[in-house]
N, C-alpha and C. Protein backbone atom coordinates (compact mmCIF):
# COMPACT_ATOMS: atom_id res chain seq x y z
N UNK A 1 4.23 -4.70 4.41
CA UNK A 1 3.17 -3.84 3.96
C UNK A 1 1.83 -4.34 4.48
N UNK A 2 1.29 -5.77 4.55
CA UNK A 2 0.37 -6.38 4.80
C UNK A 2 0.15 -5.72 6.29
N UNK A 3 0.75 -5.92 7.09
CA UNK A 3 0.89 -5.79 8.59
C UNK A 3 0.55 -4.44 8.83
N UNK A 4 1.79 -3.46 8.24
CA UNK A 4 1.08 -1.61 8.23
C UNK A 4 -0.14 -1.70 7.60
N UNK A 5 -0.70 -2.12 7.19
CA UNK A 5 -1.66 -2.06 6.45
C UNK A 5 -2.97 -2.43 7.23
N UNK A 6 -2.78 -3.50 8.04
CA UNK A 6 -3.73 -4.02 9.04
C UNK A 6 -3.66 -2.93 10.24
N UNK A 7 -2.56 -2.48 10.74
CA UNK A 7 -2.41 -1.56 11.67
C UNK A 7 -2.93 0.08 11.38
N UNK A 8 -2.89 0.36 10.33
CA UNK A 8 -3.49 1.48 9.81
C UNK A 8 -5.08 1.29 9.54
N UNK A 9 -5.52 0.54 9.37
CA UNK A 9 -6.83 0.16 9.68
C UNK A 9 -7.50 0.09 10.46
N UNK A 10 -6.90 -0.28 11.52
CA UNK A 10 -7.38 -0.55 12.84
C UNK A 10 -6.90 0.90 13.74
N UNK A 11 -6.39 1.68 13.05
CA UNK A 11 -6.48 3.26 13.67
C UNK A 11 -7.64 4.30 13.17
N UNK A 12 -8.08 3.57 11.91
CA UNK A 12 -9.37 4.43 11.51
C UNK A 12 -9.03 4.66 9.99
N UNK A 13 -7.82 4.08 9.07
CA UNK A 13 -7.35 4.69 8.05
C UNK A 13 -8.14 3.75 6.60
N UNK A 14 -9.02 4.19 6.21
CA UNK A 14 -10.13 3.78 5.11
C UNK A 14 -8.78 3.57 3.72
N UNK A 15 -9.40 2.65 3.22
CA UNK A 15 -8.13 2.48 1.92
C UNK A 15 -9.37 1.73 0.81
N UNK A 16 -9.13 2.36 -0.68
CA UNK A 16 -9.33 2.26 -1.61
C UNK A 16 -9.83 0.97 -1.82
N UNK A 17 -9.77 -0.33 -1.54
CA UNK A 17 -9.26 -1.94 -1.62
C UNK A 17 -9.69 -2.30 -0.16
N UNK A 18 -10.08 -3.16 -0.22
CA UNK A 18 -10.48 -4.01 1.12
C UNK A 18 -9.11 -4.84 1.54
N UNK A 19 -7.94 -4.72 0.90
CA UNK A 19 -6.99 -6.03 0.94
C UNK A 19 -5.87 -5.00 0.50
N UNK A 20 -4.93 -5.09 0.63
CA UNK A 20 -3.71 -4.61 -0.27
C UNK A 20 -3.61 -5.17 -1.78
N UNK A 21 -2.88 -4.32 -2.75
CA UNK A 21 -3.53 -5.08 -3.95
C UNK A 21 -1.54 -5.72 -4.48
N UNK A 22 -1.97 -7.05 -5.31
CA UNK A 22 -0.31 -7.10 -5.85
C UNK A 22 -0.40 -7.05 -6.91
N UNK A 23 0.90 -6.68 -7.30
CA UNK A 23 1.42 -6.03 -8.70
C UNK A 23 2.05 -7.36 -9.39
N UNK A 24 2.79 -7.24 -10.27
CA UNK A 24 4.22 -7.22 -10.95
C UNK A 24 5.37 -6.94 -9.78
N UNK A 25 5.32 -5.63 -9.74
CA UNK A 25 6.74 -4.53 -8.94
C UNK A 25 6.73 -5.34 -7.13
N UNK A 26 5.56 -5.80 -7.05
CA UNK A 26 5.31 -6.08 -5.81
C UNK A 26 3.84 -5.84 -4.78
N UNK A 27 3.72 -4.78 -3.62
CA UNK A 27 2.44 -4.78 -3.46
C UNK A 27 2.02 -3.45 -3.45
N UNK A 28 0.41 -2.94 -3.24
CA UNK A 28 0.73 -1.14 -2.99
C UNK A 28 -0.59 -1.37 -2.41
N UNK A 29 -0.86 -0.09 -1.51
CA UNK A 29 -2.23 0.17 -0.96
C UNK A 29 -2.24 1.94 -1.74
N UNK A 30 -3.56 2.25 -1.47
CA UNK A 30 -3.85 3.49 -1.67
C UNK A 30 -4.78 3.99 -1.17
N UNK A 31 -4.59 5.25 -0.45
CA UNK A 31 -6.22 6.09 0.34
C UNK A 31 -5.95 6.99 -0.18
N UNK A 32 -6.79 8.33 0.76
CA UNK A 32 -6.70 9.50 0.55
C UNK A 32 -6.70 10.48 1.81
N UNK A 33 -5.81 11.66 2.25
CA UNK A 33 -5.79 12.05 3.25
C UNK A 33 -7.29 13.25 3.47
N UNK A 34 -7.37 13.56 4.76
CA UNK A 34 -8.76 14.11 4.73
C UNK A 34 -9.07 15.54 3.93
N UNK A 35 -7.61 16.20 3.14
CA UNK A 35 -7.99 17.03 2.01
C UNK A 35 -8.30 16.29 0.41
N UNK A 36 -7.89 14.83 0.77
CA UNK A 36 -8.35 14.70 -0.70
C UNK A 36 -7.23 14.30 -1.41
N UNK A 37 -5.78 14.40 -0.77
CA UNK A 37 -4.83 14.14 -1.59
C UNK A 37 -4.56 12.21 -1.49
N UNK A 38 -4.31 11.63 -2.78
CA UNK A 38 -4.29 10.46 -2.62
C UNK A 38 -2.96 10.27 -1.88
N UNK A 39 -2.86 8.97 -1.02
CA UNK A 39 -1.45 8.87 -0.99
C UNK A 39 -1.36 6.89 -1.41
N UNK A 40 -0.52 6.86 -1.89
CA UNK A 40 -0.37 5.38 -2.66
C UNK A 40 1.67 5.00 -1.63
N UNK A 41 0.99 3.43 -1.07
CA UNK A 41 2.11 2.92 -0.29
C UNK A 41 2.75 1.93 -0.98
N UNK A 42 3.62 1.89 -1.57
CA UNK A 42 4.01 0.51 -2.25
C UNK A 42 5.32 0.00 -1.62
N UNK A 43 5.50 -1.66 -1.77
CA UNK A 43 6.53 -2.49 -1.29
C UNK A 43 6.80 -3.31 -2.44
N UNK A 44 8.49 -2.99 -2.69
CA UNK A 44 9.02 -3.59 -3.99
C UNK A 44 9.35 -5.14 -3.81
N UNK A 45 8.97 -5.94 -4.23
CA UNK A 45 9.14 -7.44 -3.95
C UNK A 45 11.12 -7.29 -3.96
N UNK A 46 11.15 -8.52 -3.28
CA UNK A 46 12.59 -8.93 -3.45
C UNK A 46 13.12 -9.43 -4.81
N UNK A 47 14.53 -8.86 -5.01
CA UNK A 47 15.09 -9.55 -6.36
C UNK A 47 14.46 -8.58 -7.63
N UNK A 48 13.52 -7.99 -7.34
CA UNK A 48 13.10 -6.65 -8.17
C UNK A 48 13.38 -5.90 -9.21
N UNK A 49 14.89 -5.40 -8.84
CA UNK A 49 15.53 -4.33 -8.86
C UNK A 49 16.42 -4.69 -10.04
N UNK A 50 16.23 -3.14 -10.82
CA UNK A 50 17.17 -3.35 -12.45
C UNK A 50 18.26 -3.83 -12.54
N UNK A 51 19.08 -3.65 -11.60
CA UNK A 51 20.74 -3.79 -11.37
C UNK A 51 20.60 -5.29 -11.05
N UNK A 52 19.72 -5.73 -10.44
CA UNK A 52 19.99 -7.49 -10.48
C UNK A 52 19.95 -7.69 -9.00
């Protein structure tokens, strides 16, 4: 996520956060496309997951 995140930046893509932000669940970024709709990217850490 870090990496898309640097690469989407460096195409012109403005995000909410100067940094990717971390969770609990793992990490997420968030912008908004040029109508306005947010879009939120998240990456679930490893070992995460309900089932184990």
């Amino acid at each position: 996520m870090r990496k898309d995140f640097e690469v989407l930046r460096q195409r012109g893509v403005t995000f909410d956060e100067p940094e990717p932000e971390d969770y609990p669940f793992g990490v997420r970024i968030e912008t908004a496309d040029p109508d306005g709709n947010r879009i939120s990217l998240r990456q679930q850490r490893r070992g995460n997951r309900a089932d184990g």
